[in-house]
N, C-alpha and C. Protein backbone atom coordinates (compact mmCIF):
# COMPACT_ATOMS: atom_id res chain seq x y z
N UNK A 1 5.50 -17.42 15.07
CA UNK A 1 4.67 -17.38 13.87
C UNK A 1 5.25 -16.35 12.90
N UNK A 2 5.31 -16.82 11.64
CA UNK A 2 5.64 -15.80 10.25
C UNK A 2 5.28 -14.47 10.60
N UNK A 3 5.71 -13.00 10.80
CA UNK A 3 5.03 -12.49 10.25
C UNK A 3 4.04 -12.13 10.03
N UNK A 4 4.00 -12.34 8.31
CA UNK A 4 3.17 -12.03 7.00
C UNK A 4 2.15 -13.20 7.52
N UNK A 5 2.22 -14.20 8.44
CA UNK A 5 0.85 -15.36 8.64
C UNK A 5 0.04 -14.46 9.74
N UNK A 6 0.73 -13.42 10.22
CA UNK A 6 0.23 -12.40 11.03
C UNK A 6 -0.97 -11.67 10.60
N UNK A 7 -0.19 -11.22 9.96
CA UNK A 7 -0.86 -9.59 9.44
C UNK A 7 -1.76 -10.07 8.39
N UNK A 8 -1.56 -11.20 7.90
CA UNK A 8 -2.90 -11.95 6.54
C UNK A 8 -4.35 -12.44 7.52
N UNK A 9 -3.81 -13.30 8.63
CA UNK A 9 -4.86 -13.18 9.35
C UNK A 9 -5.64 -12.53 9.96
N UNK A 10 -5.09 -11.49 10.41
CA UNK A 10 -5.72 -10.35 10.90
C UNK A 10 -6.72 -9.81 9.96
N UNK A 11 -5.97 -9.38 8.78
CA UNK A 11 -6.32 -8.63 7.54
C UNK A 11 -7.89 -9.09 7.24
N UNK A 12 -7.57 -10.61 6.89
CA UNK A 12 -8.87 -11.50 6.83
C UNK A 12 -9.94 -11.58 7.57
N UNK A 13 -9.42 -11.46 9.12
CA UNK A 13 -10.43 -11.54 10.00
C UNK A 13 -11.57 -10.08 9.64
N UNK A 14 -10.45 -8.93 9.78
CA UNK A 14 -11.54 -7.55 9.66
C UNK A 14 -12.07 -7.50 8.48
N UNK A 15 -11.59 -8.47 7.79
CA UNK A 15 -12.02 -8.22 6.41
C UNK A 15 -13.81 -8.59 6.44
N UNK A 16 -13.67 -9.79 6.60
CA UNK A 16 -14.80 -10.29 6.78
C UNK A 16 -15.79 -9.97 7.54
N UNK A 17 -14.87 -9.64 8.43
CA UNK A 17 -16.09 -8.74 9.93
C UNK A 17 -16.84 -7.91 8.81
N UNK A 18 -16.09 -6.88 8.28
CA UNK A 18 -16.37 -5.66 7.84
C UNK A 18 -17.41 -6.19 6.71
N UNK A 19 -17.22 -7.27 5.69
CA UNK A 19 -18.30 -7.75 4.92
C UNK A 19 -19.51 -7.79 5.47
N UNK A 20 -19.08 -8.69 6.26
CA UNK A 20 -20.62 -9.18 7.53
C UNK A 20 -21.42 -8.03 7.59
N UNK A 21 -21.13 -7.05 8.35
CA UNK A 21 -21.48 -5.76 8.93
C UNK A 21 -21.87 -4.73 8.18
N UNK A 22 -21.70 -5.48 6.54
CA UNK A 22 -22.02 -4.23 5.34
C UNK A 22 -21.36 -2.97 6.01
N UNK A 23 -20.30 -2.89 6.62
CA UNK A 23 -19.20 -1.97 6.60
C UNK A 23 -18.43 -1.62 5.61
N UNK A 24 -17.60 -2.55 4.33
CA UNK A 24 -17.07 -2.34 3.93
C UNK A 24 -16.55 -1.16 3.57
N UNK A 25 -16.96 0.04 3.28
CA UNK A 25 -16.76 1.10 2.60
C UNK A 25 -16.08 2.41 3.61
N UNK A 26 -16.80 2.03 4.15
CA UNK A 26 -16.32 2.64 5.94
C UNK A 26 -15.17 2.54 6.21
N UNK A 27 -14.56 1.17 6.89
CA UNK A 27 -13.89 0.55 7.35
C UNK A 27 -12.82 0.57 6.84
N UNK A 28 -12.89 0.60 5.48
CA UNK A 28 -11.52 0.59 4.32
C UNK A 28 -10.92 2.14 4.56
N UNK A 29 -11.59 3.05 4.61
CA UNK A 29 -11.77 4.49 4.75
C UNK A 29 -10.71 4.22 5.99
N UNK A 30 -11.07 3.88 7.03
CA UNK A 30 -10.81 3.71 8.41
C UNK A 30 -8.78 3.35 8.44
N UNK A 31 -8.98 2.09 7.73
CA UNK A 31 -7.62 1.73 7.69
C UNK A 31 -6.78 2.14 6.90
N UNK A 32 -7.26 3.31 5.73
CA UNK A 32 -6.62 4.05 5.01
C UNK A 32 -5.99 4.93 5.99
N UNK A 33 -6.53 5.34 6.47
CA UNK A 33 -6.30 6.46 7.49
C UNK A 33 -5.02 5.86 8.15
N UNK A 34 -5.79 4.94 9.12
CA UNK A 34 -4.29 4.35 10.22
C UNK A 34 -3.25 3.99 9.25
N UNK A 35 -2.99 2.94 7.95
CA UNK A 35 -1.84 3.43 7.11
C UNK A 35 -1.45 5.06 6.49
N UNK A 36 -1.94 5.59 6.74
CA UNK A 36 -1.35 6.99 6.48
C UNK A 36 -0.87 7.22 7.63
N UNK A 37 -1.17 7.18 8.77
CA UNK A 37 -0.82 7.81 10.16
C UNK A 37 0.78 6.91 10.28
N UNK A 38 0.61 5.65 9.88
CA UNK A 38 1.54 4.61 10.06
C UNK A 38 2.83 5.17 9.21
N UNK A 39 1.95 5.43 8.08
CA UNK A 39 3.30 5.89 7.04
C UNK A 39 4.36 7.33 7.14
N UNK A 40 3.27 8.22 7.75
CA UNK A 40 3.57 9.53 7.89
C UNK A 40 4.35 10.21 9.54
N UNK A 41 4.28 9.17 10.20
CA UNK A 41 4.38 9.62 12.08
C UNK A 41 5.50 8.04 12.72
N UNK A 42 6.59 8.88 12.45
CA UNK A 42 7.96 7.98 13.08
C UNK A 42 7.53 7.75 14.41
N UNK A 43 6.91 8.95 15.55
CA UNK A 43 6.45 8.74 16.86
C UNK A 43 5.17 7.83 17.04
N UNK A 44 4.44 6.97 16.11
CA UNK A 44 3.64 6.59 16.29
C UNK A 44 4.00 5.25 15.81
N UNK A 45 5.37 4.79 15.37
CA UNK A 45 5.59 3.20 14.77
C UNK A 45 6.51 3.29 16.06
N UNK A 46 7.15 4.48 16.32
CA UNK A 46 8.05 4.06 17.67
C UNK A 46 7.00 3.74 19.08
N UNK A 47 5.35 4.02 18.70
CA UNK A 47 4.91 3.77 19.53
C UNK A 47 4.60 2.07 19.79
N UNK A 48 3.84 2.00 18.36
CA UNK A 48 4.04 0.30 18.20
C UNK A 48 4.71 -0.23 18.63
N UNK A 49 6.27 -0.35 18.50
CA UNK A 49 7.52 -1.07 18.39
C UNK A 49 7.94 -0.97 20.03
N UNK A 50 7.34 -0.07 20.87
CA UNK A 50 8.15 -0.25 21.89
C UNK A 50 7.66 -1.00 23.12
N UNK A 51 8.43 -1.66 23.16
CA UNK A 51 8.57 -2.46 24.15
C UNK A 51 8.33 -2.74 25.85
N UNK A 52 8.88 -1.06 26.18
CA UNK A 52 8.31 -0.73 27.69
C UNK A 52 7.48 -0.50 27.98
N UNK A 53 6.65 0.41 26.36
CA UNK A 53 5.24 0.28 26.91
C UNK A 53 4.02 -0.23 27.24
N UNK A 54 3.38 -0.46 28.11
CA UNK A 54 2.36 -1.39 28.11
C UNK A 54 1.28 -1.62 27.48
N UNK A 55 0.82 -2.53 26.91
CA UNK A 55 -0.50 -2.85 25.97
C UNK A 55 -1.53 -2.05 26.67
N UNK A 56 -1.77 -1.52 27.98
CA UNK A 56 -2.83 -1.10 28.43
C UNK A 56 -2.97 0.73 27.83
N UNK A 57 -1.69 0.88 28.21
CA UNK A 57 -1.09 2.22 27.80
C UNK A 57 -1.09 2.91 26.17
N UNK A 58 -0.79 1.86 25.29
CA UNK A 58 -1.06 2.00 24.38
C UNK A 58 -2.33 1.75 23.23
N UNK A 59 -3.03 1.18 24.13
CA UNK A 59 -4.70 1.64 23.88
C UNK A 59 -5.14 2.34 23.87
N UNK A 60 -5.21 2.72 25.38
CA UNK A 60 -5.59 4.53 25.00
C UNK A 60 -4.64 5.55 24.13
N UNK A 61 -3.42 5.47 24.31
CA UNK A 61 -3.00 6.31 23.48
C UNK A 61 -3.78 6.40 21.87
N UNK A 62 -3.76 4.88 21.54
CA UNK A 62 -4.13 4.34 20.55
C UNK A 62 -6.10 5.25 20.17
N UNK A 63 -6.57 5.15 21.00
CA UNK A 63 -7.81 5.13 21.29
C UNK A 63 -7.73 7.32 21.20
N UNK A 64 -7.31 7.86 22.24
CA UNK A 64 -7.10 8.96 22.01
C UNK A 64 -6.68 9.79 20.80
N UNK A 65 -6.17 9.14 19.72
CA UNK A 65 -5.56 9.39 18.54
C UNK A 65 -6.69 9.16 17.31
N UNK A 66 -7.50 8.06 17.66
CA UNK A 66 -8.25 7.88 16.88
C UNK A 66 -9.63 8.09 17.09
N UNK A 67 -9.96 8.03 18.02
CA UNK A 67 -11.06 7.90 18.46
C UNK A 67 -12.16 9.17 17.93
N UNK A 68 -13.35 9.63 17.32
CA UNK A 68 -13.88 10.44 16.62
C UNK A 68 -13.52 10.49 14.71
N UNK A 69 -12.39 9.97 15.23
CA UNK A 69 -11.89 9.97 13.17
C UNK A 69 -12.23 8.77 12.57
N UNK A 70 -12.14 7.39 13.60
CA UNK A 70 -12.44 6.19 12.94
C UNK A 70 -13.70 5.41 13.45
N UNK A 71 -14.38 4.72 12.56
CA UNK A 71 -15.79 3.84 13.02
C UNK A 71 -15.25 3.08 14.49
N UNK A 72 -16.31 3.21 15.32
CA UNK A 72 -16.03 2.15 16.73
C UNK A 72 -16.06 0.88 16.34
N UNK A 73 -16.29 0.21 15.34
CA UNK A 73 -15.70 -1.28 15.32
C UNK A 73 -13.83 -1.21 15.03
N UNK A 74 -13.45 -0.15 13.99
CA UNK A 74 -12.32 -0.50 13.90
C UNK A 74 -11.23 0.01 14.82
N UNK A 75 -11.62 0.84 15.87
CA UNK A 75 -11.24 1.17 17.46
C UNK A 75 -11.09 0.25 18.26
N UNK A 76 -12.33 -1.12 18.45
CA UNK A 76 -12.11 -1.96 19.04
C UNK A 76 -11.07 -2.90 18.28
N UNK A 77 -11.32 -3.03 16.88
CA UNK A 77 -10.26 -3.94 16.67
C UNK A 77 -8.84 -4.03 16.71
N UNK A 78 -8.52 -2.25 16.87
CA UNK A 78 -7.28 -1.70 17.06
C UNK A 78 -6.88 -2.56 18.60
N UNK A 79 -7.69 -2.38 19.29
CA UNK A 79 -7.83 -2.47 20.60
C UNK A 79 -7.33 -4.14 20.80
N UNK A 80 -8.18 -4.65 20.01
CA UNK A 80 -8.12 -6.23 20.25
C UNK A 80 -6.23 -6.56 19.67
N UNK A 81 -6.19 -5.78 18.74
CA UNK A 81 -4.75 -6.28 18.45
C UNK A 81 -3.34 -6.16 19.15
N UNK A 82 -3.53 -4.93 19.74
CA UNK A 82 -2.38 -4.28 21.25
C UNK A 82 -3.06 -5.21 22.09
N UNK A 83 -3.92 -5.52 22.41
CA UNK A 83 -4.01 -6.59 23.65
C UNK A 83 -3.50 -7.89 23.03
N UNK A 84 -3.37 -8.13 22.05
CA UNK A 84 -2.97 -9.49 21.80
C UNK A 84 -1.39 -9.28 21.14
N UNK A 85 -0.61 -8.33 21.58
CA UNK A 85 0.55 -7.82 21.54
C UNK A 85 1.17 -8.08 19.90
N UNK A 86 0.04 -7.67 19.35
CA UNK A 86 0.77 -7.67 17.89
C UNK A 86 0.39 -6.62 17.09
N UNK A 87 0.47 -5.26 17.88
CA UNK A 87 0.59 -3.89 17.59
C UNK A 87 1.84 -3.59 16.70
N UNK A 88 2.55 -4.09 16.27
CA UNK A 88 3.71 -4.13 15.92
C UNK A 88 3.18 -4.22 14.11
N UNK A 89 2.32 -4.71 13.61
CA UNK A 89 2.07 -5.75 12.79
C UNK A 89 0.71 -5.07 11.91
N UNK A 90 0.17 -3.53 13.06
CA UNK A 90 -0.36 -3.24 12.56
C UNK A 90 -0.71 -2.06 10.88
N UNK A 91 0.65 -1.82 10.70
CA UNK A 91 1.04 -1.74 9.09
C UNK A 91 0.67 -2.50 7.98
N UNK A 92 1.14 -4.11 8.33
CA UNK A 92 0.91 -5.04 7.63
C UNK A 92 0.03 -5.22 7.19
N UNK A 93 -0.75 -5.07 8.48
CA UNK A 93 -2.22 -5.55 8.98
C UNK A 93 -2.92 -4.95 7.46
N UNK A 94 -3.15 -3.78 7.51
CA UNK A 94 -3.43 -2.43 6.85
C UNK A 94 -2.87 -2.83 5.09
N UNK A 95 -2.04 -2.94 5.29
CA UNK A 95 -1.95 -3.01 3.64
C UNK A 95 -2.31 -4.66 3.32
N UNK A 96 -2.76 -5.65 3.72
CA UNK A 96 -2.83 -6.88 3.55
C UNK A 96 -4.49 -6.78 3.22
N UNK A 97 -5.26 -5.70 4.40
CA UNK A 97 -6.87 -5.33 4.08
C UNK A 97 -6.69 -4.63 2.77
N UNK A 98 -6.40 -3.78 2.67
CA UNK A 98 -6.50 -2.68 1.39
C UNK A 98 -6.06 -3.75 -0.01
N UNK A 99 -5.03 -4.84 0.22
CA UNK A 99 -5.06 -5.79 -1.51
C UNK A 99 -6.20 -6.84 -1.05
N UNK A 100 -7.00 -7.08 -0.13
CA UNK A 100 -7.98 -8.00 -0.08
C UNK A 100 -9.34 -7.08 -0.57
N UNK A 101 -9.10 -5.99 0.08
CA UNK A 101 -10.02 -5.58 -0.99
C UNK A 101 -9.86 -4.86 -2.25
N UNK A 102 -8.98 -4.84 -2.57
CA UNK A 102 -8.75 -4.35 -4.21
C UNK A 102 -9.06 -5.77 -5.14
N UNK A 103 -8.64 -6.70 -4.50
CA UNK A 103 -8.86 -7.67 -4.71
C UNK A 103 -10.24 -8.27 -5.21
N UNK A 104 -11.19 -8.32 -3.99
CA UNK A 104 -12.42 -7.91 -3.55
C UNK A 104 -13.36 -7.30 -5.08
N UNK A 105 -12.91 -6.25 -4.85
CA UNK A 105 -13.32 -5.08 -6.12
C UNK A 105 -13.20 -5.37 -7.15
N UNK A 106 -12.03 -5.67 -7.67
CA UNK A 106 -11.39 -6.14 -8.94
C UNK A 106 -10.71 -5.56 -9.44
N UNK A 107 -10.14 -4.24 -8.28
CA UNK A 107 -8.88 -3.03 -8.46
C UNK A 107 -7.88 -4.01 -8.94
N UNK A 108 -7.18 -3.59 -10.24
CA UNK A 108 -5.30 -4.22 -9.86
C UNK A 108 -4.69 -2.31 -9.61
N UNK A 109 -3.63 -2.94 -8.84
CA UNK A 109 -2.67 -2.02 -8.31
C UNK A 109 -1.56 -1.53 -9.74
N UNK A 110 -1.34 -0.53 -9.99
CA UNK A 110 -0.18 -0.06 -11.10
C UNK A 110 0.94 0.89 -10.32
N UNK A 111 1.63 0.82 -11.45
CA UNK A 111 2.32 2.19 -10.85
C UNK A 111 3.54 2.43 -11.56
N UNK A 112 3.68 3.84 -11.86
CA UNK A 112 4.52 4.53 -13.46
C UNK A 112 5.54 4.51 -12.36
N UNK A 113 6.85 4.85 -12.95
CA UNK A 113 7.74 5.51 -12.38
C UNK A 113 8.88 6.38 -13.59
N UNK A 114 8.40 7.32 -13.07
CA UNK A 114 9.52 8.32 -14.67
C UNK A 114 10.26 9.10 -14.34
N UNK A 115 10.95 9.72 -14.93
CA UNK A 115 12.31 10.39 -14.54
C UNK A 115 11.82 12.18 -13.88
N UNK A 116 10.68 12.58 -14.25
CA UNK A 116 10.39 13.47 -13.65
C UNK A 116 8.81 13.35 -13.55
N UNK A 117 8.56 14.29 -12.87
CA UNK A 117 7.12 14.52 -12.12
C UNK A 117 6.19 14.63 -13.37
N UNK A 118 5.12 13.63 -13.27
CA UNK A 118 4.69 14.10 -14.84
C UNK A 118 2.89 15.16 -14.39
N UNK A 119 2.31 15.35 -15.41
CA UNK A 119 0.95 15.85 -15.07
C UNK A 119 -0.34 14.79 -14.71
N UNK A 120 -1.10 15.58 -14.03
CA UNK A 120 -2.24 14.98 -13.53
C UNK A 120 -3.13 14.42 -15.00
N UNK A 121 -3.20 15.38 -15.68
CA UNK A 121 -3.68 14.95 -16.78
C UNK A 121 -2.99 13.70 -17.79
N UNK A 122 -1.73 13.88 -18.04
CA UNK A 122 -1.12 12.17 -18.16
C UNK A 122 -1.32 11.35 -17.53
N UNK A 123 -1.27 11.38 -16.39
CA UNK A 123 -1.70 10.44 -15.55
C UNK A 123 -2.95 9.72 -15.67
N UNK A 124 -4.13 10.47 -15.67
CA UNK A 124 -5.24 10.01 -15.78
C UNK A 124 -5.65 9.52 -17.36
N UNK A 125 -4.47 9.98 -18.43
CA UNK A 125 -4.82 9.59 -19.76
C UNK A 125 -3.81 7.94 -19.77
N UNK A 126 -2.68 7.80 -18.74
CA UNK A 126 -2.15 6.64 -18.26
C UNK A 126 -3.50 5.44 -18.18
N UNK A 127 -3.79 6.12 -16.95
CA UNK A 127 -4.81 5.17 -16.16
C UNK A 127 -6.15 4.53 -17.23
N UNK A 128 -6.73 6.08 -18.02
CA UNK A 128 -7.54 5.24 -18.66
C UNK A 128 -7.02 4.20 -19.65
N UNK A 129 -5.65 4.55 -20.36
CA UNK A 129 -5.10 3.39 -21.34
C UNK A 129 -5.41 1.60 -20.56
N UNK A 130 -4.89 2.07 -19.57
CA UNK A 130 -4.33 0.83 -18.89
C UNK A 130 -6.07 0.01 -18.41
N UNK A 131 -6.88 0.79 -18.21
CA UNK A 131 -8.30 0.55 -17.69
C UNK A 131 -9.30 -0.30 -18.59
N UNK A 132 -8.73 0.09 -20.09
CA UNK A 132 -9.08 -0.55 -21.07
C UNK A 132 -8.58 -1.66 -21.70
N UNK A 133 -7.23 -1.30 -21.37
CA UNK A 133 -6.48 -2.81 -21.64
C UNK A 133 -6.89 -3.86 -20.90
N UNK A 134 -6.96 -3.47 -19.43
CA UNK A 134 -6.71 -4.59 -18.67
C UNK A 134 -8.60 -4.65 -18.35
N UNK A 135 -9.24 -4.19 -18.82
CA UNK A 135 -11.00 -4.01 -18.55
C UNK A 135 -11.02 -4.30 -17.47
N UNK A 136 -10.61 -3.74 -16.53
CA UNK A 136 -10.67 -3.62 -14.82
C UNK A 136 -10.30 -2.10 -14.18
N UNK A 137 -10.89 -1.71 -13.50
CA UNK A 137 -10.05 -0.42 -12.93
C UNK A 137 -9.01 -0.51 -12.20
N UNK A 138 -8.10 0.81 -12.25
CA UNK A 138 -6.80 0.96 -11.99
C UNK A 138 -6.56 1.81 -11.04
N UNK A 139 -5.52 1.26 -9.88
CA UNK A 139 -5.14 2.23 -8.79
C UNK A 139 -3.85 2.25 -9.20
N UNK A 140 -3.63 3.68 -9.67
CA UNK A 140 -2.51 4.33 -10.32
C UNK A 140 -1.34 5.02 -9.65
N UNK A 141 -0.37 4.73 -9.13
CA UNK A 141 0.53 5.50 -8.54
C UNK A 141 2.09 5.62 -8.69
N UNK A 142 2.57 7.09 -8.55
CA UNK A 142 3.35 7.62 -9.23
C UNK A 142 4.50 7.67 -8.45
N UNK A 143 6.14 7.16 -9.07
CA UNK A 143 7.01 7.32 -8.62
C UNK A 143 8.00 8.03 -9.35
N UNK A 144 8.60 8.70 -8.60
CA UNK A 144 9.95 9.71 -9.76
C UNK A 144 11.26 9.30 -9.33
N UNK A 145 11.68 8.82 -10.07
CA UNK A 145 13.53 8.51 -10.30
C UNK A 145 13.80 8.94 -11.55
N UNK A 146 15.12 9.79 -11.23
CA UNK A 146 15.45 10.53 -11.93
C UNK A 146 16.58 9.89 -13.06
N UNK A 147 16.95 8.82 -11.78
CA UNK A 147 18.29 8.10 -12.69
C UNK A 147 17.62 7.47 -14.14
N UNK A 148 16.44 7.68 -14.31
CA UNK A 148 15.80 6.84 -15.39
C UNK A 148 16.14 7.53 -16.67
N UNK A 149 16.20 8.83 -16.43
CA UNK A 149 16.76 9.84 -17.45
C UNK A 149 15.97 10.63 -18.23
N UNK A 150 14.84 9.60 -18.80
CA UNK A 150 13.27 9.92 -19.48
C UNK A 150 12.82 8.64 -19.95
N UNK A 151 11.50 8.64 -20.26
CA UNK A 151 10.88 7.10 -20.26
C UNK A 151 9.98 7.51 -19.35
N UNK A 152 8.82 5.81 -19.44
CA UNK A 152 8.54 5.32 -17.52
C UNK A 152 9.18 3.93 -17.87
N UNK A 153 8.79 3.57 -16.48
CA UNK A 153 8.42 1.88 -16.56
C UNK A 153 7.05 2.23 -15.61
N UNK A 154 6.48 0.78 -16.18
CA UNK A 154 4.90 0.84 -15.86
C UNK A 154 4.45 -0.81 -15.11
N UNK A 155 4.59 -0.84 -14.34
CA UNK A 155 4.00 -1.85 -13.14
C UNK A 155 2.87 -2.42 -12.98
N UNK A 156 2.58 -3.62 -13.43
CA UNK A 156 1.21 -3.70 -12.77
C UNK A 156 1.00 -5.24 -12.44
N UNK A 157 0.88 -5.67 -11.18
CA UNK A 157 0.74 -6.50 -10.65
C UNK A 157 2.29 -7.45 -10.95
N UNK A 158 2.34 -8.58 -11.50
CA UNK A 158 3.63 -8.72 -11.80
C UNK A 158 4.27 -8.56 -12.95
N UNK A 159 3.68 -7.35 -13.75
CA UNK A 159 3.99 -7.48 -14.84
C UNK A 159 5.37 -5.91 -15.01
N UNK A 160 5.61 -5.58 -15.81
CA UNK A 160 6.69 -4.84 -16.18
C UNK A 160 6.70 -4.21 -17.02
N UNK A 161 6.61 -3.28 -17.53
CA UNK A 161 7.01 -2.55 -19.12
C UNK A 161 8.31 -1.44 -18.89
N UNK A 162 8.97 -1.66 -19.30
CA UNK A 162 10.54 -0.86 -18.83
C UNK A 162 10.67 -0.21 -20.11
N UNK A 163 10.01 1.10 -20.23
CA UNK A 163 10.51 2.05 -21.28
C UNK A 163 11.50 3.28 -21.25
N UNK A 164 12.32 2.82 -20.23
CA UNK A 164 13.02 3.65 -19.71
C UNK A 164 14.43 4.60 -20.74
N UNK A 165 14.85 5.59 -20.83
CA UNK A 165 16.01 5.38 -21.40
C UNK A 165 17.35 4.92 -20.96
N UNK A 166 17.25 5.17 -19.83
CA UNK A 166 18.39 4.65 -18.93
C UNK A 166 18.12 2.91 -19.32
N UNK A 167 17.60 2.14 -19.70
CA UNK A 167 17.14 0.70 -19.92
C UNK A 167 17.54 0.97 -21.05
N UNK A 168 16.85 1.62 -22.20
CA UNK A 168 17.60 1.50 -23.90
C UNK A 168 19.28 1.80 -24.00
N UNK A 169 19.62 2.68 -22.99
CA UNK A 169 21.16 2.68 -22.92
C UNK A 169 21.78 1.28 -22.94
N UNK A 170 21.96 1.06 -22.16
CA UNK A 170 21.91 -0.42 -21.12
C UNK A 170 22.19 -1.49 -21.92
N UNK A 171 20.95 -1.20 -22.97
CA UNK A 171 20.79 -2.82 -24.31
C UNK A 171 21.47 -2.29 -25.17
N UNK A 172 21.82 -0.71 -25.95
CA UNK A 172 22.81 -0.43 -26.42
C UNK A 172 24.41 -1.23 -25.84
N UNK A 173 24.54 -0.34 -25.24
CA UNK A 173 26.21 -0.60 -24.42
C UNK A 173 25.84 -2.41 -24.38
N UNK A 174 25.43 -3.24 -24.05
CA UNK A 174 25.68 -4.14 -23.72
C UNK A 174 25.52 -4.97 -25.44
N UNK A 175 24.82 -4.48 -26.30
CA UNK A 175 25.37 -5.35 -28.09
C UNK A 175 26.21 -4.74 -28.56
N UNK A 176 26.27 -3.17 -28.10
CA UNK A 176 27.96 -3.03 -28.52
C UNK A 176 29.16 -3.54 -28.11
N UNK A 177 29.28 -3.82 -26.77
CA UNK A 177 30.10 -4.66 -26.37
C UNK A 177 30.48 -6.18 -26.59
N UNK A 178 29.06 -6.48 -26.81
CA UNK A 178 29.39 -8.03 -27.60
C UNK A 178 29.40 -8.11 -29.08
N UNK A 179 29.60 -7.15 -29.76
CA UNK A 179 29.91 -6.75 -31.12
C UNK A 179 30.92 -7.08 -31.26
N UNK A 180 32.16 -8.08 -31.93
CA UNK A 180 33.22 -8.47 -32.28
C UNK A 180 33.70 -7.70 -33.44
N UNK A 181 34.76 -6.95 -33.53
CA UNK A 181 35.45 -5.79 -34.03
C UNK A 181 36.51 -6.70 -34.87
């Protein structure tokens, strides 16, 4: 099986659980968490990924790690997924819930990227621009590349705005070059 037909189903399943259960708010909380743990702890995707260890074994580990920090439904569901040996998947899993419910909400996802670190206060004068444009709220997040030079480019969903200068170079050099002398 795909994958991504993995981790969407899954996603879906807790999703809905979590509707059902008027959890939602909780639960999202919950799997924020395990994607942070996922994102932040190499010893804990090498735990996923490995192979010798046993699904039984990695429950509790699983269970010991979380257990007091996250709601007991999403403990068991952790649970249900290492027994059904697609612990591997549980990243996916996690960010496939978090756009079902942004989704859900009517969050769209953005995200600047500029040549240096900008302020909190731009940022949030970013976010409200964009909040009004798009009359939906905005989950705003910030990337720094430097090769950009100064500028952003600004992301949001599939869209693009490339105000980069390293980009105005680019369209320079490239009509000067097709400039016939």
């Amino acid at each position: 099986m795909d994958e991504s037909l993995i981790t969407v189903r899954y996603a879906k399943a807790f999703f809905s659980l979590a509707k059902e259960k008027q959890l939602l708010e909780p639960l999202k909380s919950d799997i924020e968490a395990i994607a942070s743990v996922c994102n932040k702890s190499v010893e804990f995707n090498l735990l996923l990924e490995s192979p010798i260890v046993k699904a039984s074994k990695k429950t509790n580990i699983i269970s010991i790690i979380f257990k007091g920090h996250i709601h007991e439904l999403t403990l068991r569901f952790l649970a249900l997924v290492t027994e059904n040996k697609r612990e591997t998947h549980i990243p996916g899993i996690c960010r496939n819930f978090l756009a079902l419910y942004r989704k859900g909400q009517g969050i769209k996802s953005a995200t600047v990227t500029t040549a240096s670190k900008i302020s909190s206060a731009t940022l949030k004068k970013i976010q409200a621009v964009m909040e009004k444009e798009f009359n939906t709220k905005i989950e705003l997040t910030e990337k720094v590349n430097p090769s950009l030079i100064g500028g952003m480019i600004l992301r949001v969903d599939d869209k693009q705005l490339d105000a980069s200068v390293a980009t105005q170079l680019k369209k320079i050099k490239t009509k000067f070059l097709e400039t016939e002398i």
